[in-house]
PDB file of N, CA and C in Angstrom:
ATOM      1  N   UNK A   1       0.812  -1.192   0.000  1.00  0.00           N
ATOM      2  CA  UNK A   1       0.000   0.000   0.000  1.00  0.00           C
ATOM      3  C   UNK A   1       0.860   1.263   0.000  1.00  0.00           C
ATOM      4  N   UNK A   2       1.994   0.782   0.420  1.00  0.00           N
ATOM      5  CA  UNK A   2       3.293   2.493   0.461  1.00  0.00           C
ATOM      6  C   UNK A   2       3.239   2.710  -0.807  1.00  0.00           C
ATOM      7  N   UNK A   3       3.648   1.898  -1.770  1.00  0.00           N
ATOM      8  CA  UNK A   3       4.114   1.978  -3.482  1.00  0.00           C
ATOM      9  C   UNK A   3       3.101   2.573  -4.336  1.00  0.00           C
ATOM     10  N   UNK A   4       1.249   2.545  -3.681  1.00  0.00           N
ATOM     11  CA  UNK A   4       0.702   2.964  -4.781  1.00  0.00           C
ATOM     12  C   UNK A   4       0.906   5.148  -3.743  1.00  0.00           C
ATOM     13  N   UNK A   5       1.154   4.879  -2.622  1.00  0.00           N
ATOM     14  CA  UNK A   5       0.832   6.067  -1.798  1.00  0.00           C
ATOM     15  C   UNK A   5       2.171   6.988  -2.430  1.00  0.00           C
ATOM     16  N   UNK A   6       3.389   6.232  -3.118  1.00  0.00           N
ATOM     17  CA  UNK A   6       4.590   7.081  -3.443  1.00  0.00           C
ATOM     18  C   UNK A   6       4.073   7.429  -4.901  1.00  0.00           C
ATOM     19  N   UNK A   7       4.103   6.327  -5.503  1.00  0.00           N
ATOM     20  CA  UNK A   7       3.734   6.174  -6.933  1.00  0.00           C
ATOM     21  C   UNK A   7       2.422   7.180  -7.669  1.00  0.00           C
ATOM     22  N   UNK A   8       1.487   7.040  -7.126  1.00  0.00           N
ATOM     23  CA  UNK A   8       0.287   7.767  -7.469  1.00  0.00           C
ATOM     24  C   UNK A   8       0.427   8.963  -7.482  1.00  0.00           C
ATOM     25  N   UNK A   9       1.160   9.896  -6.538  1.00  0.00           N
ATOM     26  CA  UNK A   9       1.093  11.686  -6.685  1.00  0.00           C
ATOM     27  C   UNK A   9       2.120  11.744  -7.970  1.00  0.00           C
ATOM     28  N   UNK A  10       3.570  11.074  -7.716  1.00  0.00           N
ATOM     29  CA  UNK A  10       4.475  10.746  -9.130  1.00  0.00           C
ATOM     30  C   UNK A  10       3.654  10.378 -10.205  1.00  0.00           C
ATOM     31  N   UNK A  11       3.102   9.939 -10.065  1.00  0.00           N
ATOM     32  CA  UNK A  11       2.540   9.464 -11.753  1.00  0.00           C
ATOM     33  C   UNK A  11       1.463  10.750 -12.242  1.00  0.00           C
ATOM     34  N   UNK A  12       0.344  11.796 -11.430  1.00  0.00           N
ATOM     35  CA  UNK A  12       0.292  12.426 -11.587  1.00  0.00           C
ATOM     36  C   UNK A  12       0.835  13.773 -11.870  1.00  0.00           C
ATOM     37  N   UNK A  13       1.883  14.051 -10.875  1.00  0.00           N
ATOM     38  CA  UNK A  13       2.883  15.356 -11.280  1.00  0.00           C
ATOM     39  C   UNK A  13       3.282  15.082 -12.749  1.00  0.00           C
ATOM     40  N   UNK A  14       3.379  14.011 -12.667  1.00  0.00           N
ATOM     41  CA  UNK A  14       4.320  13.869 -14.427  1.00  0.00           C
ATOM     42  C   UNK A  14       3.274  13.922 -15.738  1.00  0.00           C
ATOM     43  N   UNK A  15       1.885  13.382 -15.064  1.00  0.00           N
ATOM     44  CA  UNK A  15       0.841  13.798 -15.957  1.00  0.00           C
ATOM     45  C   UNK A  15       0.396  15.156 -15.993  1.00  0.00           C
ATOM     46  N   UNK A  16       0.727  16.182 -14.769  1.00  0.00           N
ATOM     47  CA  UNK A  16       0.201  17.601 -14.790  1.00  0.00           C
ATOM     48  C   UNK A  16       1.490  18.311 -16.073  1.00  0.00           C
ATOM     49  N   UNK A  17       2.363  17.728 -15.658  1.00  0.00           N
ATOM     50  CA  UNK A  17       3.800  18.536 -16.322  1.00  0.00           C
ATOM     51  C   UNK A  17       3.456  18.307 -17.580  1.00  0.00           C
ATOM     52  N   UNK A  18       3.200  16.982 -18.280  1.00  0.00           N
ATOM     53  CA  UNK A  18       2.697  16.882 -19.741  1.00  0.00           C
ATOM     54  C   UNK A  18       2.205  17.823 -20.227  1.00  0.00           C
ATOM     55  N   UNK A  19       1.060  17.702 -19.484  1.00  0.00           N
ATOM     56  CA  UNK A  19      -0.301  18.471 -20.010  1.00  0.00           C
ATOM     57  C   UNK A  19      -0.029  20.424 -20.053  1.00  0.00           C
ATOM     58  N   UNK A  20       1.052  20.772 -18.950  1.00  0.00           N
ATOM     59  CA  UNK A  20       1.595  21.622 -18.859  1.00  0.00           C
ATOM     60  C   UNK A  20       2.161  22.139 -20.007  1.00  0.00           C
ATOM     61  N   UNK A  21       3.198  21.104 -20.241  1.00  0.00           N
ATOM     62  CA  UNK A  21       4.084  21.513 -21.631  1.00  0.00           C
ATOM     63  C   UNK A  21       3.071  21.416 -23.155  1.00  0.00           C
ATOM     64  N   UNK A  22       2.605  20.536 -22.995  1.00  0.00           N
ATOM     65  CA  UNK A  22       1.512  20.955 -24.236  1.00  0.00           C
ATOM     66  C   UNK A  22       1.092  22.305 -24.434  1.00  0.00           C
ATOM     67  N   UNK A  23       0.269  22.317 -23.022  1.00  0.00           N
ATOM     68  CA  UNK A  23      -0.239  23.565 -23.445  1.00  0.00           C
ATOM     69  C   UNK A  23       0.415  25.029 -23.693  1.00  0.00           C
ATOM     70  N   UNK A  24       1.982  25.289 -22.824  1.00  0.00           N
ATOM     71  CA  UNK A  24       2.983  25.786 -23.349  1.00  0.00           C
ATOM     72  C   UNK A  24       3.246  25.452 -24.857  1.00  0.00           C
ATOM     73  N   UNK A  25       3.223  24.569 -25.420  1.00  0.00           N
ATOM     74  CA  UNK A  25       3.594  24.370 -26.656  1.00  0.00           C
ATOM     75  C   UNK A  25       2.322  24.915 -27.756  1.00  0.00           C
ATOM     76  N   UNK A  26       1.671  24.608 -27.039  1.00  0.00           N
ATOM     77  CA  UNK A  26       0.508  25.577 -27.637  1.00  0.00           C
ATOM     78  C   UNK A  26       0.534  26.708 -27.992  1.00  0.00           C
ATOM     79  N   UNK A  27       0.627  27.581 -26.637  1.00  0.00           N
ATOM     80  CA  UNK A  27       0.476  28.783 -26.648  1.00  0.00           C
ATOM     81  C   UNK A  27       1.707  29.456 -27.431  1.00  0.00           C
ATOM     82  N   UNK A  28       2.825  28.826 -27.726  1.00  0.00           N
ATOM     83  CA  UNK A  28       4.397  29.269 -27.975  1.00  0.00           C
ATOM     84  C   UNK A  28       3.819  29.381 -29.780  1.00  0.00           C
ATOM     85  N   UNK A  29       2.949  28.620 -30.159  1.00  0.00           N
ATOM     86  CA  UNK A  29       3.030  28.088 -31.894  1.00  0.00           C
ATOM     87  C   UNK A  29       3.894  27.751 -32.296  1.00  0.00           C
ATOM     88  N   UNK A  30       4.048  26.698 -31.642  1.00  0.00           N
ATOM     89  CA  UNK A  30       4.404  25.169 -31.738  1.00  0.00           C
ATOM     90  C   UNK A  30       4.018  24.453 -33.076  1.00  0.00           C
ATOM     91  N   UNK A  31       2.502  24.771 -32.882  1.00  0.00           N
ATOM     92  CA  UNK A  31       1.344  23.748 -33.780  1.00  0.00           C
ATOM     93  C   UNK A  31       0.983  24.480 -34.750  1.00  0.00           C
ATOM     94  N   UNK A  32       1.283  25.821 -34.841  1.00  0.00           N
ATOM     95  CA  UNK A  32       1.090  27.280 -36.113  1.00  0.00           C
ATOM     96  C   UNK A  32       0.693  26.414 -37.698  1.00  0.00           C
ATOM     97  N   UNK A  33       1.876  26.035 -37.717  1.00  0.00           N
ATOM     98  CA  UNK A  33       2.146  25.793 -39.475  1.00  0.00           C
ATOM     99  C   UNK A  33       2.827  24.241 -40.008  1.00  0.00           C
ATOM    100  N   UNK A  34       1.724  23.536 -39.878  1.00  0.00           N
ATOM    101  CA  UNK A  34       2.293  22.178 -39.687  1.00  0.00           C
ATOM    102  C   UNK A  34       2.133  21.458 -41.041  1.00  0.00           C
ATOM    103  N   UNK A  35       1.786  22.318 -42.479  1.00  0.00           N
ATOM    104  CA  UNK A  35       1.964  22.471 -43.047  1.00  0.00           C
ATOM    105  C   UNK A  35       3.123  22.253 -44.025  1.00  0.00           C
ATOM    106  N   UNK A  36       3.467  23.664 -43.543  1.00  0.00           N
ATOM    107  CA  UNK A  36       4.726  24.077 -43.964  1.00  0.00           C
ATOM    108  C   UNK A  36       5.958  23.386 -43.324  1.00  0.00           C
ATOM    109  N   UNK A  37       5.618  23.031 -42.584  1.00  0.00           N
ATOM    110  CA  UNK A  37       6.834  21.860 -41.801  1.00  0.00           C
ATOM    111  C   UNK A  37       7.198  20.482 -42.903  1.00  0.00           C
ATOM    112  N   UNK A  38       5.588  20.119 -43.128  1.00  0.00           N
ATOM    113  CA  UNK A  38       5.906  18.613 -43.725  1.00  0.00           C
ATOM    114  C   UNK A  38       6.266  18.996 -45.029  1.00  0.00           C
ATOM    115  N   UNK A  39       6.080  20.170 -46.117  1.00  0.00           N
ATOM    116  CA  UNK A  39       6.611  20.453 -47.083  1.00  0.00           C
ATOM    117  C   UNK A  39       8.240  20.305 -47.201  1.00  0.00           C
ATOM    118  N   UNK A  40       8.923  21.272 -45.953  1.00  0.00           N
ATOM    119  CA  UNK A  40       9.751  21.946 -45.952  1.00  0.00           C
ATOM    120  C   UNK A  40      10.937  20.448 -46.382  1.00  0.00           C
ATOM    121  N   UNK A  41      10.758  19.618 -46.297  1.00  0.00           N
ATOM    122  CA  UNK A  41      11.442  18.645 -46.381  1.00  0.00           C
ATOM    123  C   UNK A  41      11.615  18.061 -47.903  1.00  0.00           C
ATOM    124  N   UNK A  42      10.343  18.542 -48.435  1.00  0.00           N
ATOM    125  CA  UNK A  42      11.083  18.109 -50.160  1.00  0.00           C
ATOM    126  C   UNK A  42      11.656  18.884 -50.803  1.00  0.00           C
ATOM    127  N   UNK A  43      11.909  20.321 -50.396  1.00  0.00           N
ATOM    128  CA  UNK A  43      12.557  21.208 -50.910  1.00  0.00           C
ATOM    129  C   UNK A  43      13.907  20.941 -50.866  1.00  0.00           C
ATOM    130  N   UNK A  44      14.324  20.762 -52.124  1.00  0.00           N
ATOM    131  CA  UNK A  44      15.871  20.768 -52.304  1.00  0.00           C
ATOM    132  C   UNK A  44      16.894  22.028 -52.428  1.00  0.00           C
ATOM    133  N   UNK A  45      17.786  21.896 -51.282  1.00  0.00           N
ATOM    134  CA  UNK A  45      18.691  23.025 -50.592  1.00  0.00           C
ATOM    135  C   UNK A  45      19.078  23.125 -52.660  1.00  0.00           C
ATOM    136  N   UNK A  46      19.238  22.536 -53.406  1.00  0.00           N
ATOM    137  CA  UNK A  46      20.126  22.933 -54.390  1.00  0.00           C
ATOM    138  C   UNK A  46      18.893  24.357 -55.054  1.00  0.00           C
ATOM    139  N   UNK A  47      17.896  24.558 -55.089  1.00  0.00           N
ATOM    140  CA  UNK A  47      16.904  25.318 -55.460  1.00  0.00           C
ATOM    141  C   UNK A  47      17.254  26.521 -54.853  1.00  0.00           C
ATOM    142  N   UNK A  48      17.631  26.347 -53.552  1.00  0.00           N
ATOM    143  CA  UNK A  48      17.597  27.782 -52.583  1.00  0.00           C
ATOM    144  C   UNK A  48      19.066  28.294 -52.716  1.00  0.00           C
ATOM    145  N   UNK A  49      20.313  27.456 -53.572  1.00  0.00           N
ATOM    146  CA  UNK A  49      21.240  28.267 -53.653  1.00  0.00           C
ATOM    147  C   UNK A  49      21.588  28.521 -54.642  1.00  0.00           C
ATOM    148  N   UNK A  50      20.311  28.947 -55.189  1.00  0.00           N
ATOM    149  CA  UNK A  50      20.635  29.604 -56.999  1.00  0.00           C
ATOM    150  C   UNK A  50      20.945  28.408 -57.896  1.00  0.00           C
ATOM    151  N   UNK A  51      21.196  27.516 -58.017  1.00  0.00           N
ATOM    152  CA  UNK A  51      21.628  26.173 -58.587  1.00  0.00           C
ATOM    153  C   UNK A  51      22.685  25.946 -59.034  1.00  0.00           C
ATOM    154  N   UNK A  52      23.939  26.892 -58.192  1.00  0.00           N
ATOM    155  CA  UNK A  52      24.842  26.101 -58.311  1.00  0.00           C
ATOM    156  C   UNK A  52      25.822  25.438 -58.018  1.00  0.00           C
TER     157      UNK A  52
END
């Protein structure tokens, strides 16, 4: 009965902190342009330096 009495507030703090940083990640726009993220990856660097 000690292990769930240690364990249980730990397992919550670490679920408040999650939920914490999400929502920091939220508010930061984090999640803005997720878009333009998954594009940004087929763009070939040789395009953006003039080609040559």
């Amino acid at each position: 009965m000690t292990g769930i009495g240690f364990l249980l507030p730990i397992a919550l703090g670490l679920g408040l902190l999650g939920l914490g940083a999400f929502f920091w990640s939220v508010k930061s726009g984090q999640f803005e342009d997720l878009d333009g993220a998954a594009m940004r990856i087929l763009i070939d660097e040789e395009e953006q330096d003039g080609g040559n």
